[in-house]
PDB file of N, CA and C in Angstrom:
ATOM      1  N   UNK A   1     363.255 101.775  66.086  1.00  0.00           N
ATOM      2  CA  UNK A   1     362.740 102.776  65.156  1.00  0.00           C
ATOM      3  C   UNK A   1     361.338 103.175  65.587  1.00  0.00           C
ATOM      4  N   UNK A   2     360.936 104.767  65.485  1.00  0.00           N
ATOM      5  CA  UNK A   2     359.789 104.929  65.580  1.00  0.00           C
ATOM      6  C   UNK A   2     359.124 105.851  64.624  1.00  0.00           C
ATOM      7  N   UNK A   3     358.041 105.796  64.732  1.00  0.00           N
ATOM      8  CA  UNK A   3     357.037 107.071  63.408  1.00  0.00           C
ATOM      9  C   UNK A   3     357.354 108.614  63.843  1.00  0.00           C
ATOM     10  N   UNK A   4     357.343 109.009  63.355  1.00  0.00           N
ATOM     11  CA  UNK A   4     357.466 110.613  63.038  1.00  0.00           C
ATOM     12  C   UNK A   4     355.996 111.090  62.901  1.00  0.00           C
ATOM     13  N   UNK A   5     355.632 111.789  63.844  1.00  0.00           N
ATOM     14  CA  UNK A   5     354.103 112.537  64.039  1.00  0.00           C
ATOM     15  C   UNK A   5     353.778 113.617  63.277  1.00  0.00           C
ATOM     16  N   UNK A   6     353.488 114.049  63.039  1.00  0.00           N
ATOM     17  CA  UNK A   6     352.694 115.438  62.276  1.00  0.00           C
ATOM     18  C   UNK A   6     352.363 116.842  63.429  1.00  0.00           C
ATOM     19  N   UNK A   7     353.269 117.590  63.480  1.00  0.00           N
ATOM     20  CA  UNK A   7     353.057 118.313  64.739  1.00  0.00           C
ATOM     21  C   UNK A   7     351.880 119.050  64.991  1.00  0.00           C
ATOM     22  N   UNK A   8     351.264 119.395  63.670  1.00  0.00           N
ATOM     23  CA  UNK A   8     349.935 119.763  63.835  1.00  0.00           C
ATOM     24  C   UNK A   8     348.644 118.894  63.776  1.00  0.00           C
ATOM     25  N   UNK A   9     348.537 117.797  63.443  1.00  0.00           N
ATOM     26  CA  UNK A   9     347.210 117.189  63.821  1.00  0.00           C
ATOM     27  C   UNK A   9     347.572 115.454  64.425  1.00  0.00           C
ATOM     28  N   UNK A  10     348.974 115.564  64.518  1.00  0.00           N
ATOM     29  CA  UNK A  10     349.245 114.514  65.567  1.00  0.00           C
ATOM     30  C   UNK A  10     349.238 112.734  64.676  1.00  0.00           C
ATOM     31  N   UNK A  11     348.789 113.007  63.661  1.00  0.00           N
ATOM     32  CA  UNK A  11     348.966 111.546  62.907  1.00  0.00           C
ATOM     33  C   UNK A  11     350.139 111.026  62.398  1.00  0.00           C
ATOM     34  N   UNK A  12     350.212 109.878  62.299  1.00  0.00           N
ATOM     35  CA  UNK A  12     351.638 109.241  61.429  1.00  0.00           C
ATOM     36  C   UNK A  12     352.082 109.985  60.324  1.00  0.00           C
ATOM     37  N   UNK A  13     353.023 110.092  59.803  1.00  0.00           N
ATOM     38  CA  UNK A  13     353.429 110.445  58.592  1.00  0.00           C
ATOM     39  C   UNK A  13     354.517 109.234  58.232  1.00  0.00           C
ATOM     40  N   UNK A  14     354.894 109.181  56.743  1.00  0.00           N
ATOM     41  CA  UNK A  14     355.521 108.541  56.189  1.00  0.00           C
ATOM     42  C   UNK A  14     356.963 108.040  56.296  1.00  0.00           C
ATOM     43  N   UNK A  15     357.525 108.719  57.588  1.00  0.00           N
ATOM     44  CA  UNK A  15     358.593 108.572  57.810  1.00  0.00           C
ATOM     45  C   UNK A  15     359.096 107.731  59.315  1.00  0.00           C
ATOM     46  N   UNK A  16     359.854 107.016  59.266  1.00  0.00           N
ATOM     47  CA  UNK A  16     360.636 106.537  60.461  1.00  0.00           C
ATOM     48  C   UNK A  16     361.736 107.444  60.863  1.00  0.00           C
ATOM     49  N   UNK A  17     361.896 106.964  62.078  1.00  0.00           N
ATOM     50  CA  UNK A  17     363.680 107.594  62.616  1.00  0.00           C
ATOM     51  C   UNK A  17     363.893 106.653  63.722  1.00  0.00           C
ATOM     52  N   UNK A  18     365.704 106.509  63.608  1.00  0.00           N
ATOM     53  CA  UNK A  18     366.175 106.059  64.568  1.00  0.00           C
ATOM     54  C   UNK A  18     366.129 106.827  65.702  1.00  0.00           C
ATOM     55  N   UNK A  19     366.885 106.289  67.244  1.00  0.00           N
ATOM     56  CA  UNK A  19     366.941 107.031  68.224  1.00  0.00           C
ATOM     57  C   UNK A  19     368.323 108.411  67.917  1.00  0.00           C
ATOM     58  N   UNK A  20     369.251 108.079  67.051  1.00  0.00           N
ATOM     59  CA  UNK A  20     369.990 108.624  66.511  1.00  0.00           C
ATOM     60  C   UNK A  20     369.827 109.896  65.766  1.00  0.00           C
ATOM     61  N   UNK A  21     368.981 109.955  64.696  1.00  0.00           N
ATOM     62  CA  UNK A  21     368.742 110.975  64.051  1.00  0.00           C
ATOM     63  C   UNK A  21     368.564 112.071  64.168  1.00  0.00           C
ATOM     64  N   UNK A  22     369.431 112.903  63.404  1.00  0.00           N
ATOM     65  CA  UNK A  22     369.144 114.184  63.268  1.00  0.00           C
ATOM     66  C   UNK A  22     368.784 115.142  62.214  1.00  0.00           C
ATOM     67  N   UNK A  23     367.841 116.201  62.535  1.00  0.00           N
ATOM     68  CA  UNK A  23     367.322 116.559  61.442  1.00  0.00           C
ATOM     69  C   UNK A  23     367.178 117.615  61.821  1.00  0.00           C
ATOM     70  N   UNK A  24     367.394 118.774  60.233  1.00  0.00           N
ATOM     71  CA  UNK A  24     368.117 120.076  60.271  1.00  0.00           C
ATOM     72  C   UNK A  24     367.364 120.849  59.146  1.00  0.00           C
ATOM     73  N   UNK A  25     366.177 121.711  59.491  1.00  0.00           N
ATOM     74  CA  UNK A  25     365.188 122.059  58.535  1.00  0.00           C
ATOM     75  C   UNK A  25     364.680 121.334  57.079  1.00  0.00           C
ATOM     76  N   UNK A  26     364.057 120.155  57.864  1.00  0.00           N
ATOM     77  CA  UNK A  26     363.746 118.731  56.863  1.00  0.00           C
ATOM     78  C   UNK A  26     362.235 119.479  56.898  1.00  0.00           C
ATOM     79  N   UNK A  27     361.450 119.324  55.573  1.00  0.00           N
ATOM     80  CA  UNK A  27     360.026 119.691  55.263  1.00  0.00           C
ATOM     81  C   UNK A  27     359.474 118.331  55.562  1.00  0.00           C
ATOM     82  N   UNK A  28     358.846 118.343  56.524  1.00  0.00           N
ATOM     83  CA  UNK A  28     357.907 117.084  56.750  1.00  0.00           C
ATOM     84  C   UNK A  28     356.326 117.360  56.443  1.00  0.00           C
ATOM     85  N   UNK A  29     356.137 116.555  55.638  1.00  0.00           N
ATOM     86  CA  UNK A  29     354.897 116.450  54.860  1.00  0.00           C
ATOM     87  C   UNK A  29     353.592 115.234  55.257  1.00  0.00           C
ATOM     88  N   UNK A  30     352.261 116.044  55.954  1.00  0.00           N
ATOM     89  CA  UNK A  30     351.588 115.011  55.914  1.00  0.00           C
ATOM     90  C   UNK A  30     350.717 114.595  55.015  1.00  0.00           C
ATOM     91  N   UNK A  31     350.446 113.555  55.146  1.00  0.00           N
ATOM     92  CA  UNK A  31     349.523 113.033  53.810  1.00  0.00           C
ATOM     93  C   UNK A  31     347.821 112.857  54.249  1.00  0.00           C
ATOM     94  N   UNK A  32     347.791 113.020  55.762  1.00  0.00           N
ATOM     95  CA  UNK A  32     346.518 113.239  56.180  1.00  0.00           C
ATOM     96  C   UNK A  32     345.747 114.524  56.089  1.00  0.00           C
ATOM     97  N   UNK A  33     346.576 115.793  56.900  1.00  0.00           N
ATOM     98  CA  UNK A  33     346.362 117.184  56.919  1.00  0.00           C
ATOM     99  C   UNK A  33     346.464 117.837  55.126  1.00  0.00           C
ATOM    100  N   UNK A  34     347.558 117.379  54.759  1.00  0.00           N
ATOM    101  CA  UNK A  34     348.400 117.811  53.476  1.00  0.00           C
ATOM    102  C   UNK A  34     348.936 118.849  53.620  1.00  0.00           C
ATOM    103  N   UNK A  35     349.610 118.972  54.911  1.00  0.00           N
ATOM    104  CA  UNK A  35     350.329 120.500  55.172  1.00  0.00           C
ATOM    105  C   UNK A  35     351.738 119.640  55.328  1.00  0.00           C
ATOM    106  N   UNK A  36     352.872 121.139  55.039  1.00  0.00           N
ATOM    107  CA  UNK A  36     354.166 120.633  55.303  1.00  0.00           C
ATOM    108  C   UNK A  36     354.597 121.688  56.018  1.00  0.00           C
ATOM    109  N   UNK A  37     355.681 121.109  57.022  1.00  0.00           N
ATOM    110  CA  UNK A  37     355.979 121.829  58.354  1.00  0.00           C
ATOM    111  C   UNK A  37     357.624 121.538  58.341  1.00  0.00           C
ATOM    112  N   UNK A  38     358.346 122.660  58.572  1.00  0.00           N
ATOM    113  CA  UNK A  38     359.341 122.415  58.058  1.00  0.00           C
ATOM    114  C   UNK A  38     360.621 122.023  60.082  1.00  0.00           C
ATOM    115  N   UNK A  39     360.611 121.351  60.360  1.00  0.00           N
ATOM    116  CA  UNK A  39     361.401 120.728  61.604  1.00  0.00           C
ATOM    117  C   UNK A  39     362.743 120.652  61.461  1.00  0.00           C
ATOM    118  N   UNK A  40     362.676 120.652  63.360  1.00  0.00           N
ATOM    119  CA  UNK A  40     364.360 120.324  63.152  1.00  0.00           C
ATOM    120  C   UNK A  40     364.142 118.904  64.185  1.00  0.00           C
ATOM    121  N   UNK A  41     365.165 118.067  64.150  1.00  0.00           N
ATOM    122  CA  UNK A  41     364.967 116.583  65.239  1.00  0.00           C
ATOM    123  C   UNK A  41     366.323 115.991  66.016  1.00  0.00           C
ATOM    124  N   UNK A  42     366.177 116.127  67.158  1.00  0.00           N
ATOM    125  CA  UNK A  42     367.303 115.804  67.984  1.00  0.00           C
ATOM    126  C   UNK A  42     367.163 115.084  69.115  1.00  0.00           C
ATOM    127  N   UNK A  43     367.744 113.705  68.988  1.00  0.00           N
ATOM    128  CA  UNK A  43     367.600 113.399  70.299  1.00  0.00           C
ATOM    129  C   UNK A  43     366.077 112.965  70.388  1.00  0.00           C
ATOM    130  N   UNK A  44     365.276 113.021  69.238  1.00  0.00           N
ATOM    131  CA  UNK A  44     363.902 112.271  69.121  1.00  0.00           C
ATOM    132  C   UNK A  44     362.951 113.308  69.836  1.00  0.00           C
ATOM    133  N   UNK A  45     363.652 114.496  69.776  1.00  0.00           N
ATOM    134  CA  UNK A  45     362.738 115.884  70.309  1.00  0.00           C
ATOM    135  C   UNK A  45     362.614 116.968  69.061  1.00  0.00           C
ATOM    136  N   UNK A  46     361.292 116.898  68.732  1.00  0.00           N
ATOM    137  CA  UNK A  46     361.108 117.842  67.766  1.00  0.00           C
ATOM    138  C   UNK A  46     360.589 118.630  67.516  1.00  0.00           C
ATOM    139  N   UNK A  47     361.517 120.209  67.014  1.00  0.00           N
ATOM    140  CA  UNK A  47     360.717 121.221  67.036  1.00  0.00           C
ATOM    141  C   UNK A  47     360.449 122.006  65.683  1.00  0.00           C
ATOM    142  N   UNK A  48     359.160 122.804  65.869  1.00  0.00           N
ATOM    143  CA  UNK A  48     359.001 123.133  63.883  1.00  0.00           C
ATOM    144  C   UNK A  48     359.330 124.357  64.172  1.00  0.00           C
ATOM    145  N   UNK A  49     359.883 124.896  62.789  1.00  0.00           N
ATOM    146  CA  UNK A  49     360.730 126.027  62.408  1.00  0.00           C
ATOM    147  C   UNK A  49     359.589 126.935  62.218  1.00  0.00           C
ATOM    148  N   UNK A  50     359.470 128.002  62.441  1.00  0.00           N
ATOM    149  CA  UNK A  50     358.808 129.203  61.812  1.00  0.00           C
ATOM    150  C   UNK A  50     359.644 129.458  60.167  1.00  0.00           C
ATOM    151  N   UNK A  51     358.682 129.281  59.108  1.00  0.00           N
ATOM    152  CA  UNK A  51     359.195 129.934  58.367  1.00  0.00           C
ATOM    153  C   UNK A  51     359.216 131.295  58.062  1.00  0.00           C
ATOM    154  N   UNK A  52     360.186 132.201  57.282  1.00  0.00           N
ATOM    155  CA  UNK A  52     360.326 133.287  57.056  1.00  0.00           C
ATOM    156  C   UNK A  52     358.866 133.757  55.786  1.00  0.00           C
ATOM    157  N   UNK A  53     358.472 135.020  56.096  1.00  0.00           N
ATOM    158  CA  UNK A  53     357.378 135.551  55.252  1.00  0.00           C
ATOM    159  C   UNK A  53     358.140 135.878  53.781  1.00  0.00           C
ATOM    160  N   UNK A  54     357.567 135.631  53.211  1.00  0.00           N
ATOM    161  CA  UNK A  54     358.114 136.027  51.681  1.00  0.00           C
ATOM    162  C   UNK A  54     358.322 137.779  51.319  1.00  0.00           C
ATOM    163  N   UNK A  55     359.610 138.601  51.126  1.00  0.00           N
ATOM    164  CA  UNK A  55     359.997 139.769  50.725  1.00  0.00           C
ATOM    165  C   UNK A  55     358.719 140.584  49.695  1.00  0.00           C
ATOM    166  N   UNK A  56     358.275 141.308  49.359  1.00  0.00           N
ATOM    167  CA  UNK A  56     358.141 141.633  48.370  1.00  0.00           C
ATOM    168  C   UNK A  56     359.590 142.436  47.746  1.00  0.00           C
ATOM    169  N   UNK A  57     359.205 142.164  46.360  1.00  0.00           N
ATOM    170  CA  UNK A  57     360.609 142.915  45.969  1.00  0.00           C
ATOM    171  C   UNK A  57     360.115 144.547  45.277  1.00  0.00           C
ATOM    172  N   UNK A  58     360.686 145.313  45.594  1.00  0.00           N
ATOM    173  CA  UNK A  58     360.320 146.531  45.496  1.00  0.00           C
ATOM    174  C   UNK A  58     361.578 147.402  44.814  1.00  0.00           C
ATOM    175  N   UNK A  59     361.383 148.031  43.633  1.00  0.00           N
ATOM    176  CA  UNK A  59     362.444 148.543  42.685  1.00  0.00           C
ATOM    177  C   UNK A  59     362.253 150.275  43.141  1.00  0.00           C
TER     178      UNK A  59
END
């Protein structure tokens, strides 16, 4: 098992993973930065999602 990094300022976060795991737009949250970054994890290679900009809604 190993720690799960924070892709933007590189510190531990609260989570483990096996060499196994996979992960499929999981919000990973740090508790150092206090930003959440929303990833995908494969194969212990991980990449963060761009999220989508919010619509305005327009009548």
């Amino acid at each position: 098992m190993t720690w799960l990094y924070c892709p933007t300022c590189q510190n531990k976060t609260r989570n483990k993973i096996r060499l196994d795991t996979e992960l499929k737009n999981f919000p990973l949250y740090c508790p150092k930065c206090k930003r959440e970054n929303l990833i995908c994890l494969k194969k212990l290679k991980l990449t963060v999602m761009k999220e989508p900009d919010a619509k305005t809604q327009s009548q």
